[in-house]
C-alpha atoms as a PDB file:
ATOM      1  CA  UNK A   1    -160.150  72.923 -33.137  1.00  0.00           C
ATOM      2  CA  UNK A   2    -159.140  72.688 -29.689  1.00  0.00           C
ATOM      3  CA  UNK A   3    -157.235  69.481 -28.380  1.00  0.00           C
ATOM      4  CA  UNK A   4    -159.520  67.479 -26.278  1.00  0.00           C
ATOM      5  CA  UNK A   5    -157.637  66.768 -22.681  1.00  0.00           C
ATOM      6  CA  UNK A   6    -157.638  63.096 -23.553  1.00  0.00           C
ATOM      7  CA  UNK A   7    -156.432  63.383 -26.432  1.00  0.00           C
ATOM      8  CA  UNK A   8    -153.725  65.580 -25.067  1.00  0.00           C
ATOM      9  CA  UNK A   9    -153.004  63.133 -22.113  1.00  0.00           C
ATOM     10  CA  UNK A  10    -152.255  60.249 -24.639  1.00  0.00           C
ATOM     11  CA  UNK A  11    -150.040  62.644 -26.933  1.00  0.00           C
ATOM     12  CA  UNK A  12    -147.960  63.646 -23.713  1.00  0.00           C
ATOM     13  CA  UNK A  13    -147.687  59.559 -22.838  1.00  0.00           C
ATOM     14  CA  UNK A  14    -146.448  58.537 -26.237  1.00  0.00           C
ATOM     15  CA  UNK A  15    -143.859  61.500 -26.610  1.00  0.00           C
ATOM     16  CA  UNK A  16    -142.294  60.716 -22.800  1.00  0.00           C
ATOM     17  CA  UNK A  17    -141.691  57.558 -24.113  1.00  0.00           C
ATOM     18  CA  UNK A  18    -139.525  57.873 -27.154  1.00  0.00           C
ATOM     19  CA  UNK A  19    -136.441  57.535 -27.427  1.00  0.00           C
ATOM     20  CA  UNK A  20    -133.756  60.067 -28.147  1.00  0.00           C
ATOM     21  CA  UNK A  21    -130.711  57.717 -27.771  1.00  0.00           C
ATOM     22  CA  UNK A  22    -131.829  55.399 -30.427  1.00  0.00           C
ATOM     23  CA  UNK A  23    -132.058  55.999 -34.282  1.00  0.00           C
ATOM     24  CA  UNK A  24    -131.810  54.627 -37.724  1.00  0.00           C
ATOM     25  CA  UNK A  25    -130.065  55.690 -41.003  1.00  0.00           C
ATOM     26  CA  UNK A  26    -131.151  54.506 -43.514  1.00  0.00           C
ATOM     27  CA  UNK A  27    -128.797  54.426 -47.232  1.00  0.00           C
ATOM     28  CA  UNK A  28    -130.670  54.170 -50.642  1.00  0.00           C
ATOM     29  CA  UNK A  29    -133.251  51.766 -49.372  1.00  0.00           C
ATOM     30  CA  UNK A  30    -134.861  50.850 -52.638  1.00  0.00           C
ATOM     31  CA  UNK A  31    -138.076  50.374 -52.274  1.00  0.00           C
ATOM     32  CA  UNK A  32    -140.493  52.740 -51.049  1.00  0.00           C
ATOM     33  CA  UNK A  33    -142.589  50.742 -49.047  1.00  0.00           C
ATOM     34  CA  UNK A  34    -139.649  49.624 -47.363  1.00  0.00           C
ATOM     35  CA  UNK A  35    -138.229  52.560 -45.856  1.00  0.00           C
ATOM     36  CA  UNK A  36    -142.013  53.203 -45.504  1.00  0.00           C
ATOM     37  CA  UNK A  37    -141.750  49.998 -43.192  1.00  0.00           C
ATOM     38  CA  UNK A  38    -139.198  50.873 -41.225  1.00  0.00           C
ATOM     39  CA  UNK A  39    -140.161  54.060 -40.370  1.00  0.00           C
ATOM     40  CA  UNK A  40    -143.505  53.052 -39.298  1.00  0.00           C
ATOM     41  CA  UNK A  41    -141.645  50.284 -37.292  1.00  0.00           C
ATOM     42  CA  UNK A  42    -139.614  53.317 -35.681  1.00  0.00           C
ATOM     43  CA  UNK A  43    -142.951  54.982 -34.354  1.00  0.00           C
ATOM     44  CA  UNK A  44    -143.761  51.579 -32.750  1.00  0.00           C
ATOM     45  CA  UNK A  45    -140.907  51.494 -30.568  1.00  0.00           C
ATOM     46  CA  UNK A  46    -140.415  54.920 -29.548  1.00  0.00           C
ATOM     47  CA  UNK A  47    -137.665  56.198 -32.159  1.00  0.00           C
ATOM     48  CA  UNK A  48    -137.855  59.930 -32.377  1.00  0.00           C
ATOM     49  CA  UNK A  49    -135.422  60.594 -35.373  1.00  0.00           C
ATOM     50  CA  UNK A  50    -134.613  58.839 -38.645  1.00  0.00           C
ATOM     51  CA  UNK A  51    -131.861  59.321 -40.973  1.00  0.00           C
ATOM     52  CA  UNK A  52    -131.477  58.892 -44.717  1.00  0.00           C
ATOM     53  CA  UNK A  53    -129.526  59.145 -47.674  1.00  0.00           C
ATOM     54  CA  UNK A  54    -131.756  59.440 -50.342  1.00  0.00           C
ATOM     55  CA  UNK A  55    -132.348  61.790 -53.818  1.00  0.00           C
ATOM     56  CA  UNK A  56    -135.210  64.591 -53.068  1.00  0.00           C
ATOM     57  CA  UNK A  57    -137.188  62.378 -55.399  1.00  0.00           C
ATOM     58  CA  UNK A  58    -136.839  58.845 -53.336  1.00  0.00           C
ATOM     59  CA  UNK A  59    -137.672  60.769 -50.103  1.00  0.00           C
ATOM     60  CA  UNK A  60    -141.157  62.346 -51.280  1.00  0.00           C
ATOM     61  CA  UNK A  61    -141.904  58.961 -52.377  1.00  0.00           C
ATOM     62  CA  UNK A  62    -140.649  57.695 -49.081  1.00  0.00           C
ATOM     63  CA  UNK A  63    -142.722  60.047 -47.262  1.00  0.00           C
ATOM     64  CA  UNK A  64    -146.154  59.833 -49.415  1.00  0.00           C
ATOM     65  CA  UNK A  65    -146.559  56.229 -48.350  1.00  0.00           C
ATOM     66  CA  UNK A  66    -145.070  56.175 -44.163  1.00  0.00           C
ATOM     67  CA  UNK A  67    -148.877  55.822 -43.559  1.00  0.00           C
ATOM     68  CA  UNK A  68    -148.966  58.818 -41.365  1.00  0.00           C
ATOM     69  CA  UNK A  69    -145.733  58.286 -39.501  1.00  0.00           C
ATOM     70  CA  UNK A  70    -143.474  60.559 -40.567  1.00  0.00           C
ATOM     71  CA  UNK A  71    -145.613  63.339 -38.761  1.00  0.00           C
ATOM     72  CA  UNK A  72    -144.391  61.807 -35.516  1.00  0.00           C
ATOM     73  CA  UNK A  73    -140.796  60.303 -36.080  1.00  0.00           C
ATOM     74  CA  UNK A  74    -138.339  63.239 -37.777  1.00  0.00           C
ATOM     75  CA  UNK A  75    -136.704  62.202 -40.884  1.00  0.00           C
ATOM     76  CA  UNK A  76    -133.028  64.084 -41.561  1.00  0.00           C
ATOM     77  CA  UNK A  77    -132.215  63.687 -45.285  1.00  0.00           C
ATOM     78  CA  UNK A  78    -128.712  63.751 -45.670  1.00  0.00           C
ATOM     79  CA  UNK A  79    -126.514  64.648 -48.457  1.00  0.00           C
ATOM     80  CA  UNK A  80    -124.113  61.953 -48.476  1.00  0.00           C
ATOM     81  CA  UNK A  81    -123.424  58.733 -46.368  1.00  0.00           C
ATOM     82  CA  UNK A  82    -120.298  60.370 -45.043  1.00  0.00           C
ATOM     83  CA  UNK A  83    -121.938  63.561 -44.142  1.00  0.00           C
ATOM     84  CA  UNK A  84    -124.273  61.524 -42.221  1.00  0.00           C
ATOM     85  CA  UNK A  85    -122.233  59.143 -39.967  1.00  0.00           C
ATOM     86  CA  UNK A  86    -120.336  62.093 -39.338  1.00  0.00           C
ATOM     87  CA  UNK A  87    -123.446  64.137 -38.060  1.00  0.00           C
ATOM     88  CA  UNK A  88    -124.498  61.148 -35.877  1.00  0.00           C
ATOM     89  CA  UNK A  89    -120.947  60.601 -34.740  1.00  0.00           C
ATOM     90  CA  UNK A  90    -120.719  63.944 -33.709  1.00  0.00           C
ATOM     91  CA  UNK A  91    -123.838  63.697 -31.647  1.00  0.00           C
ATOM     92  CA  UNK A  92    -122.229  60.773 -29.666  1.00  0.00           C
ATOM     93  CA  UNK A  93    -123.973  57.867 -31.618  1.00  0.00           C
ATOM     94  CA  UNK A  94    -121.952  54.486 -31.975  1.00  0.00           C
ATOM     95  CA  UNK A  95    -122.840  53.250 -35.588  1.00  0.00           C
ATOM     96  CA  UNK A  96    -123.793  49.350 -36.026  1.00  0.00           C
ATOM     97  CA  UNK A  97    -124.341  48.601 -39.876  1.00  0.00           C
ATOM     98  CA  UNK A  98    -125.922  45.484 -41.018  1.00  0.00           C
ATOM     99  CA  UNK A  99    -123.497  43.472 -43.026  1.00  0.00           C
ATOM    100  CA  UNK A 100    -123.789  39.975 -44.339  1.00  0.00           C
ATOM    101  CA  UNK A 101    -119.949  40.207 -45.491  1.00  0.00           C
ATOM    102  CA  UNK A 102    -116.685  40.855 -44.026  1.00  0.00           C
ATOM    103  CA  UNK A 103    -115.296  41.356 -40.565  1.00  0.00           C
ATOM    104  CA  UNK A 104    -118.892  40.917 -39.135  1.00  0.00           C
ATOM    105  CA  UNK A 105    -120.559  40.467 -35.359  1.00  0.00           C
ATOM    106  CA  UNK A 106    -123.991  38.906 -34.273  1.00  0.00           C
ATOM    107  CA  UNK A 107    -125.907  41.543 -32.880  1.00  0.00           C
ATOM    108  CA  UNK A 108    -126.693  39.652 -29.799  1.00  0.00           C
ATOM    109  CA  UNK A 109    -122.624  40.066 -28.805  1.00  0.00           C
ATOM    110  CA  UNK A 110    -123.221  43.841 -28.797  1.00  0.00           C
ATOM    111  CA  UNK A 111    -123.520  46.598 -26.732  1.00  0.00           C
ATOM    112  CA  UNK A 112    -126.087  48.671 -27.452  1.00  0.00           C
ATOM    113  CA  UNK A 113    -126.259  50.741 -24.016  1.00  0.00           C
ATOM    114  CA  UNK A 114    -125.573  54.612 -24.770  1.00  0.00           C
ATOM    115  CA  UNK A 115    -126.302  56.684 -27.863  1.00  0.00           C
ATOM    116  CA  UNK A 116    -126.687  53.651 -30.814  1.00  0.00           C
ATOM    117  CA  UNK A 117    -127.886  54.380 -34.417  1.00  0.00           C
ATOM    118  CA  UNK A 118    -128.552  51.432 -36.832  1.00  0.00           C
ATOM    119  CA  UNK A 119    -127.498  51.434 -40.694  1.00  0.00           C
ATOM    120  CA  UNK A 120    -129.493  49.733 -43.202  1.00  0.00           C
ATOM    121  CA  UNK A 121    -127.976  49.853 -46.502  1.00  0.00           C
ATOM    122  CA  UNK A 122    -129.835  48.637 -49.940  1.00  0.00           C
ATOM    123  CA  UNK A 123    -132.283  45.835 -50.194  1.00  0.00           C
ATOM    124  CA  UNK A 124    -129.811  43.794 -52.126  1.00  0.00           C
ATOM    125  CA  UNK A 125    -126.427  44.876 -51.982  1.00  0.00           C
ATOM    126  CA  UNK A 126    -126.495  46.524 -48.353  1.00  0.00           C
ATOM    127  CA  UNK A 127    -124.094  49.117 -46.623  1.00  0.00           C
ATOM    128  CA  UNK A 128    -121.614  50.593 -49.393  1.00  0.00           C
ATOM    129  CA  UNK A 129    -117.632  50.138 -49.004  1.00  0.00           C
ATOM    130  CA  UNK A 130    -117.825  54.127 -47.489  1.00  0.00           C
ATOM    131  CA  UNK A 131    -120.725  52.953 -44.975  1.00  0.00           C
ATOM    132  CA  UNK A 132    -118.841  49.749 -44.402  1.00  0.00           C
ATOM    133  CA  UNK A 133    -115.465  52.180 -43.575  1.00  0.00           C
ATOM    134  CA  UNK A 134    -117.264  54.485 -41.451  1.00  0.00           C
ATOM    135  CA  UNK A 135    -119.663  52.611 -39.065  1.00  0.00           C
ATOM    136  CA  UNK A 136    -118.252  51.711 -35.634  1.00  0.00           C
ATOM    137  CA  UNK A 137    -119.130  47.678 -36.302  1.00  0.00           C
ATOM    138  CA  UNK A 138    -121.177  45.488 -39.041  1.00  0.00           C
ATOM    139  CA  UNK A 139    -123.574  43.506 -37.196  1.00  0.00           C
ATOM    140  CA  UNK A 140    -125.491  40.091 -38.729  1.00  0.00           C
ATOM    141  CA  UNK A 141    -129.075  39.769 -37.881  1.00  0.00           C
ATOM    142  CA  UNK A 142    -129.590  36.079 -38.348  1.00  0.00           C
ATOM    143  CA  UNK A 143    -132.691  35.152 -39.753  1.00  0.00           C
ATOM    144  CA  UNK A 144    -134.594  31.751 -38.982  1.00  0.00           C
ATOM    145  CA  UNK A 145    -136.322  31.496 -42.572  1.00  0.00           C
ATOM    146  CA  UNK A 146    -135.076  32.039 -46.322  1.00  0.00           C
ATOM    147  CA  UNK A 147    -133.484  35.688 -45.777  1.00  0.00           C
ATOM    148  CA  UNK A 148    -130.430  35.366 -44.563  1.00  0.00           C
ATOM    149  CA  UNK A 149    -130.059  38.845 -42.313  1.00  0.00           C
ATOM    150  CA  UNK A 150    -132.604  41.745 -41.786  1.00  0.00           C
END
């Protein structure tokens, strides 16, 4: 089926606006629907790449319910956690993990100008001790209702 001009004009729009400076990795995220979230919410703003830490089994389920996204933001499954700071690091990306304990900084007191990737640990426990070691700075993401961080 050819691809209709419009249709073409609007893909061209959307993919000169994404980003390739900005990304997320994303470590044993529990639930599905979840990482499902966040990946859609990457496709919102304009992230072209997502990272993860997951078993082959969490990332087809992962992936079956992205509603569609995944064909347009690249997911990189990664081995390990070290494995994939390292592979970001490498590619000039400053980690910021989100951290509700320890040596901790608001977001908002951050400098997120250059290559940034964001790490989002578990639903419950968040970033593990490796993540914690690894990752450039833990950031806080203060919350005005009952959660206390994103």
């Amino acid at each position: 089926m050819p691809l209709l001009p419009r249709r073409f004009e609007r893909l061209k729009k959307i993919l000169n606006c994404r980003m390739t400076d900005l990304t997320v990795l994303l470590e044993s995220v529990g639930k599905p629907h979840n990482a499902s979230a966040i990946l859609r919410t990457c496709d919102a703003v304009g992230v072209l790449d997502a990272h993860t830490v997951y078993s082959s089994k969490s990332n087809k389920a992962f992936k079956s319910i992205a509603q569609g996204s995944e064909k347009w933001v690249r997911t990189y499954n990664h081995d390990n956690i070290e494995i994939a700071i390292n592979h970001l690091k490498e590619r000039g990306f400053k980690l910021y993990g989100t951290s509700l304990t320890g040596k901790v900084s608001d977001y908002r007191d951050c400098d997120f100008t250059g290559p940034t990737a964001f790490l989002l640990g578990t639903e419950k426990w968040g970033m593990s001790e490796d993540a914690k070691n690894l990752v450039d700075c833990s950031v806080f993401i203060p919350m005005r209702g009952m959660v206390q961080s994103l």
